[in-house]
C-alpha atoms as a PDB file:
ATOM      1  CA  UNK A   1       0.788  14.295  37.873  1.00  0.00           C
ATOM      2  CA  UNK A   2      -1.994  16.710  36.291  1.00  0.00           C
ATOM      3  CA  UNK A   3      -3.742  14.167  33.264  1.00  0.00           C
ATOM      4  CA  UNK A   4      -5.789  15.892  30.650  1.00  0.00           C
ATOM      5  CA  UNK A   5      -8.366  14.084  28.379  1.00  0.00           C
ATOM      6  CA  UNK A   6      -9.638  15.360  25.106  1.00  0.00           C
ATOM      7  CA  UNK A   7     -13.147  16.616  25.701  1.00  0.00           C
ATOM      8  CA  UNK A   8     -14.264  14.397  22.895  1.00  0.00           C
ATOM      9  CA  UNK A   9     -13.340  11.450  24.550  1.00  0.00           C
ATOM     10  CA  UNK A  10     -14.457  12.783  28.133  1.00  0.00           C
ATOM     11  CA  UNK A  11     -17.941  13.726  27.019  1.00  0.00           C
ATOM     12  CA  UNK A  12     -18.706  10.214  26.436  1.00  0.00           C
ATOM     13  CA  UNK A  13     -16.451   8.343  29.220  1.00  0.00           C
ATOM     14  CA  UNK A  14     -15.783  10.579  32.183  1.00  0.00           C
ATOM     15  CA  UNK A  15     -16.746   7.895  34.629  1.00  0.00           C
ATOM     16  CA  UNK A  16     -14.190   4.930  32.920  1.00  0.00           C
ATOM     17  CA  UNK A  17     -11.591   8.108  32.503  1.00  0.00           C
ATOM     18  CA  UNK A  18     -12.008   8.852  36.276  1.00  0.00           C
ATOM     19  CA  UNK A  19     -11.092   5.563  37.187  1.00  0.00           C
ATOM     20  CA  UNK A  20      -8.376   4.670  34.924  1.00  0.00           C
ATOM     21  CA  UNK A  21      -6.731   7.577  36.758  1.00  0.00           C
ATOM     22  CA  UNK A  22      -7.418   6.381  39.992  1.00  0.00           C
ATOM     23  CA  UNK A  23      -5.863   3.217  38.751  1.00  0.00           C
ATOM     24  CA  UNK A  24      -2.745   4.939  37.422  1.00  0.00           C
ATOM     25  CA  UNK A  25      -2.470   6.875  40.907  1.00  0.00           C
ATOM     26  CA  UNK A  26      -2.019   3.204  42.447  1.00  0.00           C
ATOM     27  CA  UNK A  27       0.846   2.625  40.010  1.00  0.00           C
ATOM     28  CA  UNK A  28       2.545   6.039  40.216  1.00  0.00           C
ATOM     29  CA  UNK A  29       2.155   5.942  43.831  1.00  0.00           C
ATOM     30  CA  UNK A  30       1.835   9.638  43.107  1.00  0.00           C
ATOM     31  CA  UNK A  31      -1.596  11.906  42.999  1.00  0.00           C
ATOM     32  CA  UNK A  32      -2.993  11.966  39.490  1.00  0.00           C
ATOM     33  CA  UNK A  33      -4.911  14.900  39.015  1.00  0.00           C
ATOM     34  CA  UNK A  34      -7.471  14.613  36.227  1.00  0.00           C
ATOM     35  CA  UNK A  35      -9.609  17.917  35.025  1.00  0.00           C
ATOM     36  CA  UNK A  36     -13.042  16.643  33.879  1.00  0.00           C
ATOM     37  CA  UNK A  37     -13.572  19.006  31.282  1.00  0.00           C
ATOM     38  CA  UNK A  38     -15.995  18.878  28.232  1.00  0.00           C
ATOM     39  CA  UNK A  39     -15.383  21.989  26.292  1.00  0.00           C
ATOM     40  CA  UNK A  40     -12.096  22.236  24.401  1.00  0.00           C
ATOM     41  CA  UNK A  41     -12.018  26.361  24.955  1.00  0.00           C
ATOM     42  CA  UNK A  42     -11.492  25.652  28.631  1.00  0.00           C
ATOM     43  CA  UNK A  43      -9.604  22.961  27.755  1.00  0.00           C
ATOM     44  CA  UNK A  44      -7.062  24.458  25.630  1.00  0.00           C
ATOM     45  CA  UNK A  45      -7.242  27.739  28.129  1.00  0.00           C
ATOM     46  CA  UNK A  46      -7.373  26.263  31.565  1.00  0.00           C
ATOM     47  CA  UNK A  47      -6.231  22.761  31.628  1.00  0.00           C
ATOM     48  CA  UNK A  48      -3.603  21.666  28.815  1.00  0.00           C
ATOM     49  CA  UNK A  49      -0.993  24.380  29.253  1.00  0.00           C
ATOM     50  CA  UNK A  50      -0.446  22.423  32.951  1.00  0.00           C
ATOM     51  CA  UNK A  51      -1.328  19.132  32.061  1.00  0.00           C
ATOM     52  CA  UNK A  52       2.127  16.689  32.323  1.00  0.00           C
ATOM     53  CA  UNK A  53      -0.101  13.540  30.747  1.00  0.00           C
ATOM     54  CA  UNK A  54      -2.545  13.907  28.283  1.00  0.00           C
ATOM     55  CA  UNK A  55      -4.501  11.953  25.743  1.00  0.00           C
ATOM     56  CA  UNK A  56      -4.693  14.038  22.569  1.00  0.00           C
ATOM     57  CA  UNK A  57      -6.307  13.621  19.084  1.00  0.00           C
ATOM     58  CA  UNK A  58      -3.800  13.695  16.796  1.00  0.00           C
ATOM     59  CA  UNK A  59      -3.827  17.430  15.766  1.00  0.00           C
ATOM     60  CA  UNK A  60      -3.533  18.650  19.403  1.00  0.00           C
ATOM     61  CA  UNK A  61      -0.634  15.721  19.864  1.00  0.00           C
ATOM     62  CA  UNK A  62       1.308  17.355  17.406  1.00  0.00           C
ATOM     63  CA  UNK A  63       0.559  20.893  18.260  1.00  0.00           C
ATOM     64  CA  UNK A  64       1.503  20.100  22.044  1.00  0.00           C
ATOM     65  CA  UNK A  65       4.907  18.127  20.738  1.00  0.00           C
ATOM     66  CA  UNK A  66       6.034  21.855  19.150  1.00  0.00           C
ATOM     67  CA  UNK A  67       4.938  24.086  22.317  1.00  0.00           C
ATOM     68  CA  UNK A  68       5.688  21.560  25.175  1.00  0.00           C
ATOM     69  CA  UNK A  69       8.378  19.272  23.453  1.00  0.00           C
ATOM     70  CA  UNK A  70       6.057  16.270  24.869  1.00  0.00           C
ATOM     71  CA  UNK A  71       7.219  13.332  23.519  1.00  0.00           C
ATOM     72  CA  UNK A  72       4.268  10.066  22.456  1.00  0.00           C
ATOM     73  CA  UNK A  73       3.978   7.541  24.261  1.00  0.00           C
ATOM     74  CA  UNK A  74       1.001   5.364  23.692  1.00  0.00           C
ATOM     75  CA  UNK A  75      -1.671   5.136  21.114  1.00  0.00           C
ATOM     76  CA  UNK A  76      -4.845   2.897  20.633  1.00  0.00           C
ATOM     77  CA  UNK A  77      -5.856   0.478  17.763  1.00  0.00           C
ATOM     78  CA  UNK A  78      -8.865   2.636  16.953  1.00  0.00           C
ATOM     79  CA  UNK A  79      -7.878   4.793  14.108  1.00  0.00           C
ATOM     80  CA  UNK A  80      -8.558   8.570  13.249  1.00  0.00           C
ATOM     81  CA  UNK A  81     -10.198   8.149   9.577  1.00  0.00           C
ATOM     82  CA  UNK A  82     -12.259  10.473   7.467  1.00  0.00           C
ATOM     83  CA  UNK A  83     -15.327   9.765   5.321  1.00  0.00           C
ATOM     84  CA  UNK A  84     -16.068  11.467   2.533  1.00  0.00           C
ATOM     85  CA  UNK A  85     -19.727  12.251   1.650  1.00  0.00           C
ATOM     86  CA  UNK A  86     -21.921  13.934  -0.567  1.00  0.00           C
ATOM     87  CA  UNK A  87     -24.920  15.385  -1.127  1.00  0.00           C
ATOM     88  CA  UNK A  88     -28.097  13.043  -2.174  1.00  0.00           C
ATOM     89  CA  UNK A  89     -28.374  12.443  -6.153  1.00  0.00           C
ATOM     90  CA  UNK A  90     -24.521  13.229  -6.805  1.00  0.00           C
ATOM     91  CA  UNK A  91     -22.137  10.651  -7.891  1.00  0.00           C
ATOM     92  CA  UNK A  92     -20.560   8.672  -5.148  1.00  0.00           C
ATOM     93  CA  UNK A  93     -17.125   7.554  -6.610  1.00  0.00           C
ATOM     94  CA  UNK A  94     -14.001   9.601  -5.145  1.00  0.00           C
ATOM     95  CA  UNK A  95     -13.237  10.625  -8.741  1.00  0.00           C
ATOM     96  CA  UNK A  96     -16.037  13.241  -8.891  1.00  0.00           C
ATOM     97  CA  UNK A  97     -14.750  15.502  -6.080  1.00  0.00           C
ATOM     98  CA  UNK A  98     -12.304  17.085  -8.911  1.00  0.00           C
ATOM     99  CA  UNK A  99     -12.873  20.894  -9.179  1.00  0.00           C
ATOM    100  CA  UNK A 100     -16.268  20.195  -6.706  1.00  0.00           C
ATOM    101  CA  UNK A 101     -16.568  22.689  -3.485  1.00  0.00           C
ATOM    102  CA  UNK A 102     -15.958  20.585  -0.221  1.00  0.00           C
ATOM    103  CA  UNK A 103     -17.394  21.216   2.936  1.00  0.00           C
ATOM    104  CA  UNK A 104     -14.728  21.049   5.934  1.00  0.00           C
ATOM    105  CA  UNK A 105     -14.579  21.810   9.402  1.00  0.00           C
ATOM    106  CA  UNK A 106     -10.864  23.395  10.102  1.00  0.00           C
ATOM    107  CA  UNK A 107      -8.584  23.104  12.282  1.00  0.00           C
ATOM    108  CA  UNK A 108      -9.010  19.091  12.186  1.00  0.00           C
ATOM    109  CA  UNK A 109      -6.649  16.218  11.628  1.00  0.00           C
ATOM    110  CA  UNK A 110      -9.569  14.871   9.237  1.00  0.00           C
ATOM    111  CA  UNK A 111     -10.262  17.119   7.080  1.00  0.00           C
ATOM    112  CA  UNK A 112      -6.230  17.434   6.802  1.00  0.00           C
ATOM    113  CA  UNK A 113      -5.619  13.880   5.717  1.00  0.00           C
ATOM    114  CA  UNK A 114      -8.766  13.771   3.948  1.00  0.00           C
ATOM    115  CA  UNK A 115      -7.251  16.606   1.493  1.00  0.00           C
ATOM    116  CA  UNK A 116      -3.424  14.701   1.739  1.00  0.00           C
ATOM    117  CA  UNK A 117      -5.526  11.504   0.298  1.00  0.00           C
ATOM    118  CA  UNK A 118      -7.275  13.631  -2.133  1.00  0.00           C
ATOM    119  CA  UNK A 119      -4.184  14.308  -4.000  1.00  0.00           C
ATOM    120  CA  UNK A 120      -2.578  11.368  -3.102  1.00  0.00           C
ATOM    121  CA  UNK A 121      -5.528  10.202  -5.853  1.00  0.00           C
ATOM    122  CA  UNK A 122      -4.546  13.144  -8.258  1.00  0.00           C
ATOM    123  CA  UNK A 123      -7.942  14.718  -6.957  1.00  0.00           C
ATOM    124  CA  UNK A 124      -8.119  18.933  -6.512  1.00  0.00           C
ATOM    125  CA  UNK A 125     -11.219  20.073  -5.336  1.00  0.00           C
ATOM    126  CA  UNK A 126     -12.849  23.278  -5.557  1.00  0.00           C
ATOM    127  CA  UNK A 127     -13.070  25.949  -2.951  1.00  0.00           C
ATOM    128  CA  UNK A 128     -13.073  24.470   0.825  1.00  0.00           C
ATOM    129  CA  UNK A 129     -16.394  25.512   2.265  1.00  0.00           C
ATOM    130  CA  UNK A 130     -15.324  25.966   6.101  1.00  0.00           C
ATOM    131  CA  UNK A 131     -18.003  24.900   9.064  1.00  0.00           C
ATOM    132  CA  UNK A 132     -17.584  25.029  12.708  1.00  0.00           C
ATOM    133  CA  UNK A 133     -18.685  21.618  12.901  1.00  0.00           C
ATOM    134  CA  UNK A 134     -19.557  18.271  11.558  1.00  0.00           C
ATOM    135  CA  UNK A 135     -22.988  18.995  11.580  1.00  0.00           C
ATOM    136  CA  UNK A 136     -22.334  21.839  10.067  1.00  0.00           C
ATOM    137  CA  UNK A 137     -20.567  19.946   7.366  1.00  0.00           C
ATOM    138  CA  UNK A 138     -23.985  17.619   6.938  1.00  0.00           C
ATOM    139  CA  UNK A 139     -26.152  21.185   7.034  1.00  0.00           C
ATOM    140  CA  UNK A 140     -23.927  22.537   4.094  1.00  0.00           C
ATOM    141  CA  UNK A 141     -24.709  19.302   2.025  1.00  0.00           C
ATOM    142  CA  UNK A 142     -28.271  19.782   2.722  1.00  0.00           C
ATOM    143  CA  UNK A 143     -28.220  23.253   2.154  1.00  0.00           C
ATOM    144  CA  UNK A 144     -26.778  23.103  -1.293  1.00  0.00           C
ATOM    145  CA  UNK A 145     -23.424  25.092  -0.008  1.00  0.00           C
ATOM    146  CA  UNK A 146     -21.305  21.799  -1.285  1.00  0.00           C
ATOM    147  CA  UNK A 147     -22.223  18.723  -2.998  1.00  0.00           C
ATOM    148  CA  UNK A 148     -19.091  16.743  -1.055  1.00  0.00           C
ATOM    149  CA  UNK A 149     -17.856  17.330   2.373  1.00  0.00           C
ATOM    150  CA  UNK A 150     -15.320  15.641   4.864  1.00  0.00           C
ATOM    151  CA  UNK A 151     -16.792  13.998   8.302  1.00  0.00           C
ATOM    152  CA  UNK A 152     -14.566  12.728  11.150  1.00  0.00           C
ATOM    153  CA  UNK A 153     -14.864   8.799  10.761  1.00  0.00           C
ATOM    154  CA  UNK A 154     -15.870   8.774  14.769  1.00  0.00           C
ATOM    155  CA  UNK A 155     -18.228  11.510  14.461  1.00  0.00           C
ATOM    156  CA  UNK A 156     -19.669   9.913  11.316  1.00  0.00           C
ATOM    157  CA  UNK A 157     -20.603   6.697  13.136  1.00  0.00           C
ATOM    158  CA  UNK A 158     -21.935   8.513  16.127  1.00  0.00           C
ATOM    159  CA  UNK A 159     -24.546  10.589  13.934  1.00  0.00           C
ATOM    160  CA  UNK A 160     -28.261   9.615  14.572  1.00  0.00           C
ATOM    161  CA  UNK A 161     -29.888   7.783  11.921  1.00  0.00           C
ATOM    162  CA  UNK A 162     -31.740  10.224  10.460  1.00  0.00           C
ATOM    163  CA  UNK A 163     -28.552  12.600   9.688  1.00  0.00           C
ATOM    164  CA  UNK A 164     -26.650   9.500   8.032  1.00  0.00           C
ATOM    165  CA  UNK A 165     -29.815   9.367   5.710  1.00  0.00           C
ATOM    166  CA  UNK A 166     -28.938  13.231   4.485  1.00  0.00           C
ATOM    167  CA  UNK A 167     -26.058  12.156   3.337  1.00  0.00           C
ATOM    168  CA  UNK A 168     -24.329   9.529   0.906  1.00  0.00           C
ATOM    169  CA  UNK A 169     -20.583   7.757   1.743  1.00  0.00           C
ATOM    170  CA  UNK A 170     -18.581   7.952  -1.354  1.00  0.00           C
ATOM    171  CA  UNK A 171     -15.391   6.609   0.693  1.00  0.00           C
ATOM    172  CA  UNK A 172     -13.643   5.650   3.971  1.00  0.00           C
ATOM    173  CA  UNK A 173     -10.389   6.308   4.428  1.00  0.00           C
ATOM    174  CA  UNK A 174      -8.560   2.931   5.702  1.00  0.00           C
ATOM    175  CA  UNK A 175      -5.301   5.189   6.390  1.00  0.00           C
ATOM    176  CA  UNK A 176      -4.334   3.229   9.340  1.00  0.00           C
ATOM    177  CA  UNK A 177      -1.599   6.174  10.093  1.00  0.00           C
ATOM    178  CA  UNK A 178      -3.201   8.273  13.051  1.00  0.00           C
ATOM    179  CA  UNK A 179      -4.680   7.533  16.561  1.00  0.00           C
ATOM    180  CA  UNK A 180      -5.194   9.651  19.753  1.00  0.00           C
ATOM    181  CA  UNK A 181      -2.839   9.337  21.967  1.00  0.00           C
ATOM    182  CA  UNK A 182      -0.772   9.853  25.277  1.00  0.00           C
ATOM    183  CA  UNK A 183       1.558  12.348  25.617  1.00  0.00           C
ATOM    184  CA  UNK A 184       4.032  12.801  27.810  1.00  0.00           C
ATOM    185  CA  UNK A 185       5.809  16.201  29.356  1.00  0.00           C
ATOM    186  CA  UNK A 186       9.800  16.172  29.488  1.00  0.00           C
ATOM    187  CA  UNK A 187       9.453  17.266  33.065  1.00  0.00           C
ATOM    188  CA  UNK A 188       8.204  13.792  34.162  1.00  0.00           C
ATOM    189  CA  UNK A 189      10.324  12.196  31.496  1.00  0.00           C
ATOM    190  CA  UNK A 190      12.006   9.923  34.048  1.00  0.00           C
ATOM    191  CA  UNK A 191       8.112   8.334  34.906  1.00  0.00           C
ATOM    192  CA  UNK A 192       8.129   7.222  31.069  1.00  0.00           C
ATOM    193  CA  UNK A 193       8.565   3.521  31.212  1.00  0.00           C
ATOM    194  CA  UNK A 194       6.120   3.138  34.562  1.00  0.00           C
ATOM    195  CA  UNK A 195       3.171   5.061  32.767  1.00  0.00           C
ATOM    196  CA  UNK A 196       3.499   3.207  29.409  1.00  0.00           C
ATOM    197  CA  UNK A 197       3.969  -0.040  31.189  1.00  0.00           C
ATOM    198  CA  UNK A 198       0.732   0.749  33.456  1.00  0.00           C
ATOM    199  CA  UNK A 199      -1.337   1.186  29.609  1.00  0.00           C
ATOM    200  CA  UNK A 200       0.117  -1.223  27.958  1.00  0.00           C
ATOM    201  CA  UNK A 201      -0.283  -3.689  30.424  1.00  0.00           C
ATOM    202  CA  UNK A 202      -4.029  -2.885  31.365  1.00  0.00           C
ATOM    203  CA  UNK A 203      -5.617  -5.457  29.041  1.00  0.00           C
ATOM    204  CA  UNK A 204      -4.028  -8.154  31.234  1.00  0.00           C
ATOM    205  CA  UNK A 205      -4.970  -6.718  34.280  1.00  0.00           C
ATOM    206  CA  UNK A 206      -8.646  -7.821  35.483  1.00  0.00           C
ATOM    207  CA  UNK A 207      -8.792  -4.571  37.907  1.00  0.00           C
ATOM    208  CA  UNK A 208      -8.225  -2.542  34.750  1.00  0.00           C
ATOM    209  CA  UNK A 209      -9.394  -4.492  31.332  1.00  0.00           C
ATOM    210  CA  UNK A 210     -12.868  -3.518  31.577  1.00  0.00           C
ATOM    211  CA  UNK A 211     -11.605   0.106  31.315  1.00  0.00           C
ATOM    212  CA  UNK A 212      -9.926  -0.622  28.276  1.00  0.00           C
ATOM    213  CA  UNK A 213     -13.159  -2.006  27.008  1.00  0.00           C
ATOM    214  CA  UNK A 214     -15.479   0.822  28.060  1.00  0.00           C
ATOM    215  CA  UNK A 215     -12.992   3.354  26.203  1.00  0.00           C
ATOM    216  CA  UNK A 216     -13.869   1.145  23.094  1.00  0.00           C
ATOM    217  CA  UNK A 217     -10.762   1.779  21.729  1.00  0.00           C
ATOM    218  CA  UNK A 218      -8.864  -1.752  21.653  1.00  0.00           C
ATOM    219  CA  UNK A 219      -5.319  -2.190  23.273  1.00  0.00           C
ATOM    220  CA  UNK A 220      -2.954   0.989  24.149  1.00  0.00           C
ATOM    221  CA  UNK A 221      -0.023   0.477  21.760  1.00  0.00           C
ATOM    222  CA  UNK A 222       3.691   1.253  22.576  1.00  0.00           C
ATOM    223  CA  UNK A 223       5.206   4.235  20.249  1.00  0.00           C
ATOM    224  CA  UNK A 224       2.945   6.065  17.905  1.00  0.00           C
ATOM    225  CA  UNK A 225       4.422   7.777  14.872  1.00  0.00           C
ATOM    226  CA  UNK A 226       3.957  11.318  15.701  1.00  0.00           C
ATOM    227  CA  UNK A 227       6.312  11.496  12.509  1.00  0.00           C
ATOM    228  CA  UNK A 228       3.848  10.500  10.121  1.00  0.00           C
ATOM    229  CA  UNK A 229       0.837  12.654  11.234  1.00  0.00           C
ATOM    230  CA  UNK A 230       2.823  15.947  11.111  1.00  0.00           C
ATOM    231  CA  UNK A 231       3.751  14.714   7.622  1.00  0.00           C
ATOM    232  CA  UNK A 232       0.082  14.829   6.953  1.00  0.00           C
ATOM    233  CA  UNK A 233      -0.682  18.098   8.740  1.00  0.00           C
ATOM    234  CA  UNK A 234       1.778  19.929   6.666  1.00  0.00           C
ATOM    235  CA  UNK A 235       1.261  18.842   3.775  1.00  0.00           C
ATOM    236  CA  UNK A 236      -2.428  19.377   4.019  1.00  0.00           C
ATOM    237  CA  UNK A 237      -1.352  23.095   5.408  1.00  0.00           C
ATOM    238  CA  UNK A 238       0.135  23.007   2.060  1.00  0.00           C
ATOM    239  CA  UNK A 239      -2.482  22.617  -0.190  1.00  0.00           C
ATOM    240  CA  UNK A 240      -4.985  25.033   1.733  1.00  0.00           C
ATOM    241  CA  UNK A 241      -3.847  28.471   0.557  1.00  0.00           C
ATOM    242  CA  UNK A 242      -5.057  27.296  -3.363  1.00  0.00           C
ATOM    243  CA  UNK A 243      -8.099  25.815  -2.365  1.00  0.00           C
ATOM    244  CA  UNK A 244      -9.383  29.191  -0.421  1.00  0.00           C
ATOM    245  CA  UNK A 245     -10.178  31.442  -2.717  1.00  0.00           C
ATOM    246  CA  UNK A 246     -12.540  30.674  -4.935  1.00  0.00           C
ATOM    247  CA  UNK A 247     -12.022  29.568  -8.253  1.00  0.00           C
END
């Protein structure tokens, strides 16, 4: 079984990742085959299109549900959120965003439901400010480009101290609807129940539970609602075209 990580998450954990899949080999009593790749380019080029398992942020998840009909199969209790921030010396509540420029990094799930939640609070902002990366988002703020931009919740946290201090939190998102996940290929469709039973159990397992704690991202969960976060995504996709152009 080829397994495929998101580089995001093998960056940081290649060594726990590694293992786990030496672990799931036991179970499968099949090879596992994990590619230990850090950049996504290769990753979407040279490892995803053969992957059968993979864990996926919730943007790729979705994306890989429409061109490989993968189906979920487990997600985590550590949520994909957004924070909002802004600039220093502008106001902080959520409110003030109306008709503002926001800096975003596309192409991420986000700055997607940060703009569903946005509206959800009657909130428009101005144009969308595009970066190729969170930093890039905190650069903008500091650069005058935008006075408000959307941050990745886990990218937030994992800024240095110094970058936090360039920026203010206006507000969290507590959304509670999205996770990375596992994925699962229709081709090994008839493997389902021993894969998700190997995650789900591995909390209980003392060969595997500090694994689950290195990954820092609680228990695996049974069924995530890929439902809800293409619900998101589209609507989001929605929105975009109006905020664009400049006003």
């Amino acid at each position: 079984m080829r397994f495929a990580v998101c580089p995001h998450d093998m960056v940081r954990q290649m060594q726990t990742w590694l293992e786990l899949a030496t672990y799931l080999q036991r179970e499968l009593q099949e090879p596992v085959v994990l590619d230990p790749v850090t950049d996504f380019h290769a990753f979407y080029d040279q490892v995803l299109p053969y992957a059968e398992l993979a864990y996926l942020n919730p943007l790729d998840a979705w994306r890989w549900a429409q061109t490989h009909q993968a189906q979920p199969l487990c997600g985590t209790e550590l949520y994909d959120e957004v924070v909002f921030v802004a600039a220093p010396g502008q106001r902080t509540d959520l409110s003030a965003l109306q008709g503002q420029p926001l800096a975003a990094v596309d192409q991420q799930f986000a700055t997607y439901l940060g703009l569903a939640l946005l509206q959800e609070h009657h909130i428009t902002p101005g144009e969308i400010v595009w970066k190729g990366s969170w930093i890039g988002v905190i650069r903008a703020l500091m650069r005058g480009e935008a006075p408000y931009g959307l941050l990745y919740a886990d990218a937030y946290e994992g800024l240095s101290r110094l970058a936090k201090e360039q920026v203010e939190v206006v507000h969290r998102s507590q959304s509670r609807l999205a996770t990375h996940m596992l994925m699962l290929r229709p081709d090994k469709a008839s493997r389902r129940a021993d894969v998700a039973g190997f995650f789900l159990r591995m909390h209980q397992n003392p060969e595997t539970a500090g694994l689950v704690d290195a990954l820092r991202i609680g228990r695996w969960t049974p069924n995530p609602d890929l439902e809800a976060i293409a619900q998101v995504i589209e609507h989001a996709r929605s929105l975009l075209p109006a905020l664009e152009q400049p006003a």
